[in-house]
PDB file of N, CA and C in Angstrom:
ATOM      1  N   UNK A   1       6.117  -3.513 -22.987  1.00  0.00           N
ATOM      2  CA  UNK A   1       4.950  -2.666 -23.070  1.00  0.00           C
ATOM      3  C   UNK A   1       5.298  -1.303 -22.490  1.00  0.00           C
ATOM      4  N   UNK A   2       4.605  -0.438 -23.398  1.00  0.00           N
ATOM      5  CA  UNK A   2       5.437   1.290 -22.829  1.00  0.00           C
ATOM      6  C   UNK A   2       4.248   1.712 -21.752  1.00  0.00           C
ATOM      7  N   UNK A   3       4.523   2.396 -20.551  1.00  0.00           N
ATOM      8  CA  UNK A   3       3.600   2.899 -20.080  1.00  0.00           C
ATOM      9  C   UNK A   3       2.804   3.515 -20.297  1.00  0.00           C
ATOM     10  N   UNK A   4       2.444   4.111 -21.733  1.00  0.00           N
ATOM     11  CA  UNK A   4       1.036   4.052 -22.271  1.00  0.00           C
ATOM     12  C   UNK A   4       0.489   3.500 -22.220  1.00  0.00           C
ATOM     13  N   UNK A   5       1.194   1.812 -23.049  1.00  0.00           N
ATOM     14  CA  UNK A   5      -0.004   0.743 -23.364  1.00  0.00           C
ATOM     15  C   UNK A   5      -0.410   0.346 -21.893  1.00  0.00           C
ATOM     16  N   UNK A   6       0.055   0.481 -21.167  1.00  0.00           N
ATOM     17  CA  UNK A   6      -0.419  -0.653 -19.681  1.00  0.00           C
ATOM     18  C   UNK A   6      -1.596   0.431 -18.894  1.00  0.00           C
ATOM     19  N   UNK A   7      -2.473  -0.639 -18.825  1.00  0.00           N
ATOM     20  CA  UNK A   7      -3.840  -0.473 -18.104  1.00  0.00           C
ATOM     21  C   UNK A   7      -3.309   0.106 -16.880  1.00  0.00           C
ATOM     22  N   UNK A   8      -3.899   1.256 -16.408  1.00  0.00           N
ATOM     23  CA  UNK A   8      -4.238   1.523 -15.008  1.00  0.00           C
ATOM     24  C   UNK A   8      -4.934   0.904 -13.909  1.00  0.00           C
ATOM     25  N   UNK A   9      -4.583   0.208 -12.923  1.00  0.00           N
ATOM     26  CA  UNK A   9      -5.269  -0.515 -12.198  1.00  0.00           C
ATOM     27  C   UNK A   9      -6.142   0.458 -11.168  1.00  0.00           C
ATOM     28  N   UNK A  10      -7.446  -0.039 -10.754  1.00  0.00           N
ATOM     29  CA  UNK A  10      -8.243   0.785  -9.866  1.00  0.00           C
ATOM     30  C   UNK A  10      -8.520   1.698 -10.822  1.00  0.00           C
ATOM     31  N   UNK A  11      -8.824   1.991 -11.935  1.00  0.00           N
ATOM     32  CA  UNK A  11      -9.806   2.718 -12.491  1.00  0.00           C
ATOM     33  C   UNK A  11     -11.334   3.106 -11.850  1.00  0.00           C
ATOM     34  N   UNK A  12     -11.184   4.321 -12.000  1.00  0.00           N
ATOM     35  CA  UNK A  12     -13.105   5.388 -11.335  1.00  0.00           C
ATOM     36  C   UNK A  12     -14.199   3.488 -12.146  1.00  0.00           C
ATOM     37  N   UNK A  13     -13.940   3.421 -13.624  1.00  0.00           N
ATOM     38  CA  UNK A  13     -14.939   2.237 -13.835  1.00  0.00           C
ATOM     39  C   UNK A  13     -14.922   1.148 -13.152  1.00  0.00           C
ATOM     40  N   UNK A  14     -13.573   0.838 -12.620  1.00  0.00           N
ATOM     41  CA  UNK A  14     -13.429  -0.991 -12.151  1.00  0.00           C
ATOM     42  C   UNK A  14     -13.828  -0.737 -10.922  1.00  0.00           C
ATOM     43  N   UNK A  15     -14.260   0.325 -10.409  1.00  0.00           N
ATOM     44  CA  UNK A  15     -14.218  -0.036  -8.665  1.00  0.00           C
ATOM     45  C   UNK A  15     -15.680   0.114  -8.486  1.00  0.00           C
ATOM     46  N   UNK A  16     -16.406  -0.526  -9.421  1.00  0.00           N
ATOM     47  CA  UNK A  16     -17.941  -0.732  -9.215  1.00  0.00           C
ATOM     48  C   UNK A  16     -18.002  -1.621  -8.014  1.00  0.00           C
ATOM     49  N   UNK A  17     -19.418  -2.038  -8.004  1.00  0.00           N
ATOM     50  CA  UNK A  17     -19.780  -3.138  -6.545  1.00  0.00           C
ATOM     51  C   UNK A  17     -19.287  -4.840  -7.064  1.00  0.00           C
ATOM     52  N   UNK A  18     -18.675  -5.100  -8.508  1.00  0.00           N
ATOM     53  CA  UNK A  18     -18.375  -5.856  -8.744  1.00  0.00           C
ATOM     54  C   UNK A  18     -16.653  -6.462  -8.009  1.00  0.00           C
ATOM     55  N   UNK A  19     -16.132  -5.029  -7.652  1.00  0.00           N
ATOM     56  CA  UNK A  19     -14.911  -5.219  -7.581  1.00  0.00           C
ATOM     57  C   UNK A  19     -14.415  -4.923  -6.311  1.00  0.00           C
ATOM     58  N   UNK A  20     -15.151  -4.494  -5.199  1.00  0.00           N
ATOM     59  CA  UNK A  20     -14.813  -4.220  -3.417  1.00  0.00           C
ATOM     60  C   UNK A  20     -15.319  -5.618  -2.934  1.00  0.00           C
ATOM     61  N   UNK A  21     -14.361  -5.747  -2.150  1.00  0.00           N
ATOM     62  CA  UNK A  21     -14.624  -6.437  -1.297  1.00  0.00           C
ATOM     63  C   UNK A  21     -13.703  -6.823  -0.185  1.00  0.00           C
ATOM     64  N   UNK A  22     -14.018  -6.981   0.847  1.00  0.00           N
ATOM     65  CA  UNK A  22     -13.376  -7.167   2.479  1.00  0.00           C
ATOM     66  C   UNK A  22     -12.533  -7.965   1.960  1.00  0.00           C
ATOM     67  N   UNK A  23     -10.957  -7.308   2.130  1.00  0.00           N
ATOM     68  CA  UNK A  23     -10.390  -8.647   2.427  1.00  0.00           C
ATOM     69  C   UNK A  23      -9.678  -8.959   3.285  1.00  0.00           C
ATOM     70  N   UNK A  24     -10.126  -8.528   4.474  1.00  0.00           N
ATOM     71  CA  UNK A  24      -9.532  -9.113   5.817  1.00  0.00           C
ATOM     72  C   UNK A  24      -9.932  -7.800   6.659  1.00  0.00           C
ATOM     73  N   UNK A  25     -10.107  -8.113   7.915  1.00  0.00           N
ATOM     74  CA  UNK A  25     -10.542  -7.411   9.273  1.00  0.00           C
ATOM     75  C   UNK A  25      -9.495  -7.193  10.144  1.00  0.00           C
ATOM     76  N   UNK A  26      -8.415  -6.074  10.199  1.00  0.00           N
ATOM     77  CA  UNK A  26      -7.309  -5.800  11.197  1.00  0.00           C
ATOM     78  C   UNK A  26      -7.425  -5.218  12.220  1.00  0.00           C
ATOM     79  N   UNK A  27      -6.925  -5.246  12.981  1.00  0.00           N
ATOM     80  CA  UNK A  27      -6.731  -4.569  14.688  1.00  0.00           C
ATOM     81  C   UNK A  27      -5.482  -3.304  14.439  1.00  0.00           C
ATOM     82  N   UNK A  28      -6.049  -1.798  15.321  1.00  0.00           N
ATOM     83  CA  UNK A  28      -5.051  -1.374  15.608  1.00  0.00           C
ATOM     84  C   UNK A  28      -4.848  -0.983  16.932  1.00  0.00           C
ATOM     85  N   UNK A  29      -2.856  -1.609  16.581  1.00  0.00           N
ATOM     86  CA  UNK A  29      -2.725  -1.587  18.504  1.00  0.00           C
ATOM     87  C   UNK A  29      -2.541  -0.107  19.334  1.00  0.00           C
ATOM     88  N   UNK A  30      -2.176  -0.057  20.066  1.00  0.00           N
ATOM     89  CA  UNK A  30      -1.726   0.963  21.438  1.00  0.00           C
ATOM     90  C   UNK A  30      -1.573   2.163  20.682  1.00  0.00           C
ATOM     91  N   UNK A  31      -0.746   1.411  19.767  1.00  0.00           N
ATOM     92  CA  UNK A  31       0.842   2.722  18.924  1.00  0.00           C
ATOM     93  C   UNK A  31      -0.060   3.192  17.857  1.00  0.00           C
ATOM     94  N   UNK A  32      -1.406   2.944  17.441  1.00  0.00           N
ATOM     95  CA  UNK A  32      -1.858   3.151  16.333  1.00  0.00           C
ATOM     96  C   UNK A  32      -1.215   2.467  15.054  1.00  0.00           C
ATOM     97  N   UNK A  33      -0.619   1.526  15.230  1.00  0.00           N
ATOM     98  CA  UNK A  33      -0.352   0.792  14.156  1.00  0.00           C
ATOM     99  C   UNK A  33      -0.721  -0.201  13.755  1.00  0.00           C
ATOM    100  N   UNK A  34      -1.137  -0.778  12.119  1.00  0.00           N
ATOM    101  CA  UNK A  34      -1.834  -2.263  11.719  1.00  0.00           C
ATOM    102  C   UNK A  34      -0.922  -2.652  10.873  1.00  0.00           C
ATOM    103  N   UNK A  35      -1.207  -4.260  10.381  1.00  0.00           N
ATOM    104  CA  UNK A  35      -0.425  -4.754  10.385  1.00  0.00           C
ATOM    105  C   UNK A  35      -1.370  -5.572   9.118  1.00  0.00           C
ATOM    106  N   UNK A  36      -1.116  -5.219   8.133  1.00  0.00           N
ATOM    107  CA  UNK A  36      -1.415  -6.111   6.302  1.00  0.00           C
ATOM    108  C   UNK A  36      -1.298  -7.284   6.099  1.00  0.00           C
ATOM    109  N   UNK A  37      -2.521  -8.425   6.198  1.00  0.00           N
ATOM    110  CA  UNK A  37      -2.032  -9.786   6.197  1.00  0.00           C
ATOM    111  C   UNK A  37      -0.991 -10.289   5.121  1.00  0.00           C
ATOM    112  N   UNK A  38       0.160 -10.876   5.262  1.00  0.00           N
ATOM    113  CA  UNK A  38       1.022 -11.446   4.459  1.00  0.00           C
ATOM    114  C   UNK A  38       0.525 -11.655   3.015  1.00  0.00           C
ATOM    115  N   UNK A  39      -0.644 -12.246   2.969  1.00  0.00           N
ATOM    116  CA  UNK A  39      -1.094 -12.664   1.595  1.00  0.00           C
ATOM    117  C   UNK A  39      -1.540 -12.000   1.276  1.00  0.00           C
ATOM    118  N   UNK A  40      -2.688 -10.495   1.850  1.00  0.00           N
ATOM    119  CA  UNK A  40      -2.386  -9.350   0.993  1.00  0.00           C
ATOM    120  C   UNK A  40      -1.414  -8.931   0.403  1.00  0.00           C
ATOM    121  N   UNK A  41      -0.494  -8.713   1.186  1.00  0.00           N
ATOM    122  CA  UNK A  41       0.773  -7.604   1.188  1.00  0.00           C
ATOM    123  C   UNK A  41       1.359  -7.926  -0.633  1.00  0.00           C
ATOM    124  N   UNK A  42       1.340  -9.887  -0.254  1.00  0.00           N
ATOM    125  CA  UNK A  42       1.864 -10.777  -2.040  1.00  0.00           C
ATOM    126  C   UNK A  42       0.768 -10.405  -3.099  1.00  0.00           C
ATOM    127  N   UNK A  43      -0.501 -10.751  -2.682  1.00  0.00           N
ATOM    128  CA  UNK A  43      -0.920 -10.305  -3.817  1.00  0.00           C
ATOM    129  C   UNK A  43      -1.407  -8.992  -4.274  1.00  0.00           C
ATOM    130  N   UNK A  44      -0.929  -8.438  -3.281  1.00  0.00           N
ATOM    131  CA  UNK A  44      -0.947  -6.167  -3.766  1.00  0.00           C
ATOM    132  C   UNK A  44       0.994  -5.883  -4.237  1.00  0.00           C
ATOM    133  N   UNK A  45       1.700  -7.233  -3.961  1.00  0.00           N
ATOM    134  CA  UNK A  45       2.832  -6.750  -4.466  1.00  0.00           C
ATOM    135  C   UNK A  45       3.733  -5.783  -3.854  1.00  0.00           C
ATOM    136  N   UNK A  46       3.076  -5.697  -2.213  1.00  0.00           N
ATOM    137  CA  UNK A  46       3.542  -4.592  -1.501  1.00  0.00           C
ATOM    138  C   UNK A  46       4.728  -5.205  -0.348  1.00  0.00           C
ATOM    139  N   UNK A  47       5.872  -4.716  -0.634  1.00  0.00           N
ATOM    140  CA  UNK A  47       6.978  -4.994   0.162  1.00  0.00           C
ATOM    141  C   UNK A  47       7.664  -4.081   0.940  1.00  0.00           C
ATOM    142  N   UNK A  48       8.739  -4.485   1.776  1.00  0.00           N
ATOM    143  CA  UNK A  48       9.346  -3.689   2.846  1.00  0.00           C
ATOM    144  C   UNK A  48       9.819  -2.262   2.020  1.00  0.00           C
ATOM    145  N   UNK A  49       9.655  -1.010   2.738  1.00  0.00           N
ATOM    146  CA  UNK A  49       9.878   0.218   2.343  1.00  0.00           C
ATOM    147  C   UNK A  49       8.850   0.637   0.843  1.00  0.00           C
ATOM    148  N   UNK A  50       7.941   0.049   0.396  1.00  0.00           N
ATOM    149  CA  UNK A  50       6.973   0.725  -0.271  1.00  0.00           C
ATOM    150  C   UNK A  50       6.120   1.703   0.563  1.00  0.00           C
ATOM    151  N   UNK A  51       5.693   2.840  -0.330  1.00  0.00           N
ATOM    152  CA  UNK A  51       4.472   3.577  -0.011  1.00  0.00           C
ATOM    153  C   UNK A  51       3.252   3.971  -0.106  1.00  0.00           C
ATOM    154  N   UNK A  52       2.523   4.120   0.900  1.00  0.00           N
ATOM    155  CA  UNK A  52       1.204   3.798   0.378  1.00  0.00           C
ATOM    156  C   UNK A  52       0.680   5.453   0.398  1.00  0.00           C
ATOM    157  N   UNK A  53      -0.052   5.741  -0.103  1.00  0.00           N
ATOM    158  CA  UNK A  53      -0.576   6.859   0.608  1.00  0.00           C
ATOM    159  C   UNK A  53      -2.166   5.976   1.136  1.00  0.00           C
ATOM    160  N   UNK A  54      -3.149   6.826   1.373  1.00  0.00           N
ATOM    161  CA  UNK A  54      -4.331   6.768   2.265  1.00  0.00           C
ATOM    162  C   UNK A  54      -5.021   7.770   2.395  1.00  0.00           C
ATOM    163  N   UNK A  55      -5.870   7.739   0.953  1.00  0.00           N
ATOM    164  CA  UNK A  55      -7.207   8.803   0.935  1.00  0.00           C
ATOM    165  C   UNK A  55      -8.495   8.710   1.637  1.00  0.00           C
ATOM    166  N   UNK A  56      -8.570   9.343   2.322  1.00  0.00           N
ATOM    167  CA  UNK A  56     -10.248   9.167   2.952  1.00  0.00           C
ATOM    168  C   UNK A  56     -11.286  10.002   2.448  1.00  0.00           C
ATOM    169  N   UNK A  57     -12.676   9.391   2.595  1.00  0.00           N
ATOM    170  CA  UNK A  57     -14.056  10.154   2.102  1.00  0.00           C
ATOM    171  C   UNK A  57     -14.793  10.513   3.647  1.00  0.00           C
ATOM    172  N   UNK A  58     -14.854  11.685   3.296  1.00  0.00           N
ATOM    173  CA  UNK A  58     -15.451  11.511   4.291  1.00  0.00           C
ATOM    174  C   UNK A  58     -17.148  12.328   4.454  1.00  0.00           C
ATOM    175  N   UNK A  59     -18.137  11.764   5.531  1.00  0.00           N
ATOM    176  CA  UNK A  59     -19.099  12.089   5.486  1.00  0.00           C
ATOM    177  C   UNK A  59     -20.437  12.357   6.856  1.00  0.00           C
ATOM    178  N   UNK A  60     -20.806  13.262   6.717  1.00  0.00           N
ATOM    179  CA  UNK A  60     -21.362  14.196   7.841  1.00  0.00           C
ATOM    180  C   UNK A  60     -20.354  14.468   9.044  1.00  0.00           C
ATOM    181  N   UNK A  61     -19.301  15.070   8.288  1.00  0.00           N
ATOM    182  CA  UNK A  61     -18.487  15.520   9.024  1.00  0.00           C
ATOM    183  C   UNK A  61     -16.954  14.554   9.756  1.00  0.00           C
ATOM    184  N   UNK A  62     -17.668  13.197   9.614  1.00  0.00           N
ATOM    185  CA  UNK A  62     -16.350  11.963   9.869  1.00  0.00           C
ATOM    186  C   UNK A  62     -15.924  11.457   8.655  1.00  0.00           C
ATOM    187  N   UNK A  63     -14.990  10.580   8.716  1.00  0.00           N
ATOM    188  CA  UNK A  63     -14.028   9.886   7.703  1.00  0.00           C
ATOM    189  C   UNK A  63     -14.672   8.579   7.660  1.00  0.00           C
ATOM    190  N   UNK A  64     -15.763   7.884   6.690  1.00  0.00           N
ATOM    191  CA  UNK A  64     -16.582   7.141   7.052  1.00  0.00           C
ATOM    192  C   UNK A  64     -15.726   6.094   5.929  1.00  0.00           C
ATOM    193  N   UNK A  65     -14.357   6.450   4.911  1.00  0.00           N
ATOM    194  CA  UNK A  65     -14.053   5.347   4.326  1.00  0.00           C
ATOM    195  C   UNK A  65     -12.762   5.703   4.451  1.00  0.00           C
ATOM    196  N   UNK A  66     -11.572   4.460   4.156  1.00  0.00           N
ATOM    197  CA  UNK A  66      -9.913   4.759   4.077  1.00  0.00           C
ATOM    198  C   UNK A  66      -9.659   3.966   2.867  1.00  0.00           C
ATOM    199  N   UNK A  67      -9.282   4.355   1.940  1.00  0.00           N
ATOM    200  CA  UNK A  67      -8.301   3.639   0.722  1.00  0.00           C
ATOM    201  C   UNK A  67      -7.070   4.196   0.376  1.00  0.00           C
ATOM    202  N   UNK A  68      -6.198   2.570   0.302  1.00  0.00           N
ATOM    203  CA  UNK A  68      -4.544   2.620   0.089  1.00  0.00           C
ATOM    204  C   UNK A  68      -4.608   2.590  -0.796  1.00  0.00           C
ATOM    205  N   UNK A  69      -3.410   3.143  -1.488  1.00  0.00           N
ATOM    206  CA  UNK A  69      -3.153   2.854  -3.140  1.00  0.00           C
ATOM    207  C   UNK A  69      -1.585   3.199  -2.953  1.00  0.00           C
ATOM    208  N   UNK A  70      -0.898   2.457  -3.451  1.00  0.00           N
ATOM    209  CA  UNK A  70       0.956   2.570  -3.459  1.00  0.00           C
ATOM    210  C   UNK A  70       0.978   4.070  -4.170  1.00  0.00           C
ATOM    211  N   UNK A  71       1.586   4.613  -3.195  1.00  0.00           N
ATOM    212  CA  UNK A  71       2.257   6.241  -3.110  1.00  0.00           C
ATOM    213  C   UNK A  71       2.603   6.299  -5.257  1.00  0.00           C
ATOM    214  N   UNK A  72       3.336   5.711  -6.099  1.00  0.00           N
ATOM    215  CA  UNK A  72       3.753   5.113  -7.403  1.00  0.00           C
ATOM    216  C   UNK A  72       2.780   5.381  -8.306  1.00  0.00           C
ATOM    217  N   UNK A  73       1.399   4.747  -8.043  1.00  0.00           N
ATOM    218  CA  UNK A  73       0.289   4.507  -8.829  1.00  0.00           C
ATOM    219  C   UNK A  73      -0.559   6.198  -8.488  1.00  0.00           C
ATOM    220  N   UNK A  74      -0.291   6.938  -7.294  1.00  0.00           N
ATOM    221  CA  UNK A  74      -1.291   8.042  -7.248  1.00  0.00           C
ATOM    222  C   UNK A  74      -1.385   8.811  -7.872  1.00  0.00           C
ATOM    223  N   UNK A  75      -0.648   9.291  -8.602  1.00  0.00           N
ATOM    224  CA  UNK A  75      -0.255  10.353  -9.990  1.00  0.00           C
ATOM    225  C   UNK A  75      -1.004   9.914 -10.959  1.00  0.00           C
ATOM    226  N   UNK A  76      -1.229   8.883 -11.148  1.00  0.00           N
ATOM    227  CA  UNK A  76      -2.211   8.035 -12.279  1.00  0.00           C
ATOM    228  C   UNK A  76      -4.042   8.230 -11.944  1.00  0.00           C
ATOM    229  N   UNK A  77      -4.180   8.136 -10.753  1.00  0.00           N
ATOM    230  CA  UNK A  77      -5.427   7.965 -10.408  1.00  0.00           C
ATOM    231  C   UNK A  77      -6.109   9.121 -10.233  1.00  0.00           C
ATOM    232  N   UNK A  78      -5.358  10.386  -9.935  1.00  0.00           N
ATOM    233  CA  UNK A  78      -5.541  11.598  -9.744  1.00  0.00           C
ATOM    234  C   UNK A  78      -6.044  11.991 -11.020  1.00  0.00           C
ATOM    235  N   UNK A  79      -4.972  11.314 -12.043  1.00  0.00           N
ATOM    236  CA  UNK A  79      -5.426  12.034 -13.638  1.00  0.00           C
ATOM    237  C   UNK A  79      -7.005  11.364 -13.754  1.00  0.00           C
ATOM    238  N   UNK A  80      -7.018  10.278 -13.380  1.00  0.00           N
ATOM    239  CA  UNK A  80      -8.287   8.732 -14.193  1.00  0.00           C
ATOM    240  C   UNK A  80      -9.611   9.768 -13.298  1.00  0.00           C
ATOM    241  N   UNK A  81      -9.416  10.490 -11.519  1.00  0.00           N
ATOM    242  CA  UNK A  81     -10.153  11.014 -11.649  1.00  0.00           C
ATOM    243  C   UNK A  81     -10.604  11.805 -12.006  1.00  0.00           C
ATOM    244  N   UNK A  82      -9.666  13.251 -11.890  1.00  0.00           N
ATOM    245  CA  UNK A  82     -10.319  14.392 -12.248  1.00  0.00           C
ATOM    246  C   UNK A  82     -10.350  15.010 -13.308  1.00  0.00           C
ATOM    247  N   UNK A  83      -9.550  14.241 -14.189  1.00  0.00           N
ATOM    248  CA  UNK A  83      -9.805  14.418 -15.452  1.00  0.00           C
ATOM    249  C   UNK A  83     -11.006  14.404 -16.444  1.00  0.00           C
ATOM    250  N   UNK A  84     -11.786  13.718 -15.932  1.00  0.00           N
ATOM    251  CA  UNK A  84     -13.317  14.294 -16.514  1.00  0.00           C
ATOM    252  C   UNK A  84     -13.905  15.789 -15.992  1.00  0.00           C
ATOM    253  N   UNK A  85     -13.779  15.956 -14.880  1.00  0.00           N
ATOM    254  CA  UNK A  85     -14.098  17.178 -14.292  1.00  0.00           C
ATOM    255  C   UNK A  85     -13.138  18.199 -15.471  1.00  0.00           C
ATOM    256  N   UNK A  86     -12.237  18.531 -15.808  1.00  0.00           N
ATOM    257  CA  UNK A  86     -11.435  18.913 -15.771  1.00  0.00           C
ATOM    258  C   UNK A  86     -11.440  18.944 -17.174  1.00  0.00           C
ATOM    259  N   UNK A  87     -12.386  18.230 -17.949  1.00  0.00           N
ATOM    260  CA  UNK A  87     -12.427  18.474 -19.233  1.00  0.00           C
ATOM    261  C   UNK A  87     -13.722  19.259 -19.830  1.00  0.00           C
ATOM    262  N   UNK A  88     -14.853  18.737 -18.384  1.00  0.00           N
ATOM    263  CA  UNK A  88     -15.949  20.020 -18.012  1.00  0.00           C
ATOM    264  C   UNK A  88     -15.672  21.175 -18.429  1.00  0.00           C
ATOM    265  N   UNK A  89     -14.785  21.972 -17.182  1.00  0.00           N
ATOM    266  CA  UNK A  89     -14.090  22.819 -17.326  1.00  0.00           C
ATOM    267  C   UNK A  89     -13.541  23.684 -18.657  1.00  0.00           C
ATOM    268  N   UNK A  90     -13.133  23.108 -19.651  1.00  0.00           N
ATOM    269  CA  UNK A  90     -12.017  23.936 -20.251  1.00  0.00           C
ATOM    270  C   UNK A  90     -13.268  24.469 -21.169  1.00  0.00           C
TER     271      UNK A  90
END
């Protein structure tokens, strides 16, 4: 399958209220560092030396949300968002 045909995961549509949800509650220690339960890590496919980046929303002035998305996939999501804006525009 060419990277055309393959679906973008986390699409602006899929991340309705159908598709969030907690999946796990972490601690961060001293160093400011947390730690991705194992069975996340397998089923996000995320292994030693991947990157994540970490966008935040933020609101009345604090950072009231954090979402990862592998550093790989952000070039994609950037287009899925602002590309409607962006077609406003022209």
């Amino acid at each position: 399958m060419s990277k055309k045909d393959q679906k973008a995961c986390c699409s602006p549509v899929e991340m309705g209220v159908n598709y969030c949800k907690v999946e796990s509650i972490i601690s961060v220690d001293e160093r400011g560092q947390m730690v991705l339960p194992k069975e996340l890590r397998d089923r996000a496919h995320i292994r030693a030396g991947d990157k994540l980046a970490m966008i935040s929303w933020e609101k009345g002035g604090e950072i009231c949300c954090i979402y990862l998305i592998k550093a790989e996939h952000l070039a994609e999501r950037v287009k899925d968002f602002l590309g409607p804006m962006m077609k406003g525009m022209v």
